[in-house]
Protein backbone atom coordinates (compact mmCIF):
# COMPACT_ATOMS: atom_id res chain seq x y z
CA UNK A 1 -10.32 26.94 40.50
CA UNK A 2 -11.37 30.56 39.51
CA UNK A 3 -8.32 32.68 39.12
CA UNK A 4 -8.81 36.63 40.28
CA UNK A 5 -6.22 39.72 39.37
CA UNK A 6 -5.30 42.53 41.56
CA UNK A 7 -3.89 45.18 39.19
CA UNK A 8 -2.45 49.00 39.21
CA UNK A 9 -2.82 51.09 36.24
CA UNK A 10 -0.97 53.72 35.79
CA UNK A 11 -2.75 56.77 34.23
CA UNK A 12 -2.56 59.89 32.04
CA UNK A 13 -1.82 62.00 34.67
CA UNK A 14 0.94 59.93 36.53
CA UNK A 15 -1.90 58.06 39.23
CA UNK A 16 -2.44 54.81 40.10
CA UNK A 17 -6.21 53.02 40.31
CA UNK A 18 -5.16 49.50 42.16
CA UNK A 19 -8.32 47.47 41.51
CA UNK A 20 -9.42 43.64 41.81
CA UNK A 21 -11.16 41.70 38.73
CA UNK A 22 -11.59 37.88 37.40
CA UNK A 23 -11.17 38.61 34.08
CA UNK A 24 -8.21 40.84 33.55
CA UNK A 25 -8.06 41.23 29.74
CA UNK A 26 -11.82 42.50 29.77
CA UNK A 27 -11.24 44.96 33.02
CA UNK A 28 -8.80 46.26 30.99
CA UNK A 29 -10.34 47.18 27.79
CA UNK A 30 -13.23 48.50 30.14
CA UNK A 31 -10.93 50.83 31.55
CA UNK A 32 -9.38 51.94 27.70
CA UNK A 33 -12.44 52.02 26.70
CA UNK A 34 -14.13 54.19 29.58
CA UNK A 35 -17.01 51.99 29.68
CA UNK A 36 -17.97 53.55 32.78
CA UNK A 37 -18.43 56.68 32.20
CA UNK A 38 -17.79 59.05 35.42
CA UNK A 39 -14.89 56.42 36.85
CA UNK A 40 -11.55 57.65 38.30
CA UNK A 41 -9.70 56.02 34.75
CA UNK A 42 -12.30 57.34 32.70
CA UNK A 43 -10.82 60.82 32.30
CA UNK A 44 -7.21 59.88 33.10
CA UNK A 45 -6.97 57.60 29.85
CA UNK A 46 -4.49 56.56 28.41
CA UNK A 47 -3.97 53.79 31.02
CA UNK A 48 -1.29 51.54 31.18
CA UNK A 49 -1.14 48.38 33.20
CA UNK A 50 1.84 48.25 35.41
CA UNK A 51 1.19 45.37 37.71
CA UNK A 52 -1.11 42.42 38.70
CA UNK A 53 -0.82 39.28 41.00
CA UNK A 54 -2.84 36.09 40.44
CA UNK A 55 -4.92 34.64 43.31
CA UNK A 56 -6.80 31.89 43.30
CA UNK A 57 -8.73 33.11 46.55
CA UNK A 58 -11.05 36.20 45.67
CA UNK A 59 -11.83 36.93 49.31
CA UNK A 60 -7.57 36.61 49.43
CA UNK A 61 -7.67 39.18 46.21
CA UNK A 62 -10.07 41.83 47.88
CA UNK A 63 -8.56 42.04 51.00
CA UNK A 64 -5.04 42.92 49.26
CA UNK A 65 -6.81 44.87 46.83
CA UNK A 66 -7.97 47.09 49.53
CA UNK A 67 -4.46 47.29 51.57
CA UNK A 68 -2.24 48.14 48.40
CA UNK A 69 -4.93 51.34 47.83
CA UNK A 70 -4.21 52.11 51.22
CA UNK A 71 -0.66 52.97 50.26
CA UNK A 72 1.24 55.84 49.26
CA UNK A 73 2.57 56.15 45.81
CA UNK A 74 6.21 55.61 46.86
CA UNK A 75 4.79 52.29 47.85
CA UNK A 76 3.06 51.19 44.57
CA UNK A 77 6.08 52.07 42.73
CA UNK A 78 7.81 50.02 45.02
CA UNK A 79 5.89 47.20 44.01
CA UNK A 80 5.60 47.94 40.37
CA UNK A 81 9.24 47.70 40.19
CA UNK A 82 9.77 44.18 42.23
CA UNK A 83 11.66 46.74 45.06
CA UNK A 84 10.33 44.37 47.83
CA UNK A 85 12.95 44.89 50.39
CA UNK A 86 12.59 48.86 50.64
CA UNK A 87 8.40 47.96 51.28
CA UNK A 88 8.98 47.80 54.89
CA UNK A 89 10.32 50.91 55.45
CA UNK A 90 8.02 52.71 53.53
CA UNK A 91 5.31 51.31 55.76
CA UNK A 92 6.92 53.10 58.91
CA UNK A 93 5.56 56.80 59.26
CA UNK A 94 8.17 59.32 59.67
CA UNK A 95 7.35 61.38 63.29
């Protein structure tokens, strides 16, 4: 079974990049390397890598991939640091 990665970076300038790859230890020397030139990481290097989750589902990978970019810093953080009962109520919006 192919294993994927979802993983946040942090960058230079304190933002994340959440992003989705099957061969984490190569995504990230991409991303120190700024193989791609003109990418979000590219000019916020140094990167550091601050979380990742193993799936064994890529379609399962992409889809959470695209809901943790969805969400607010506070969020991510919340992750990052294994906070997982405070996620909930950072998902409500304050009226």
């Amino acid at each position: 079974m192919k294993r994927s990665y979802v993983y946040i970076l942090k960058c230079s300038d304190n933002t994340y990049y959440t992003g989705v790859t099957s061969d984490l230890t190569k995504r990230i020397e991409s991303h120190e390397n700024g193989k791609h030139k003109g990418s979000y990481t590219s000019t916020r290097r140094p990167i550091e890598l601050v979380f990742y989750a193993e799936f064994t589902d890529i379609n399962f990978a992409i889809e959470k991939e695209k809901q943790i970019k969805k969400w607010s810093k506070l969020k991510k953080e919340a992750l990052i640091n294994d906070d997982y009962e405070v996620l909930p109520n950072l998902a409500k919006k304050k009226f």
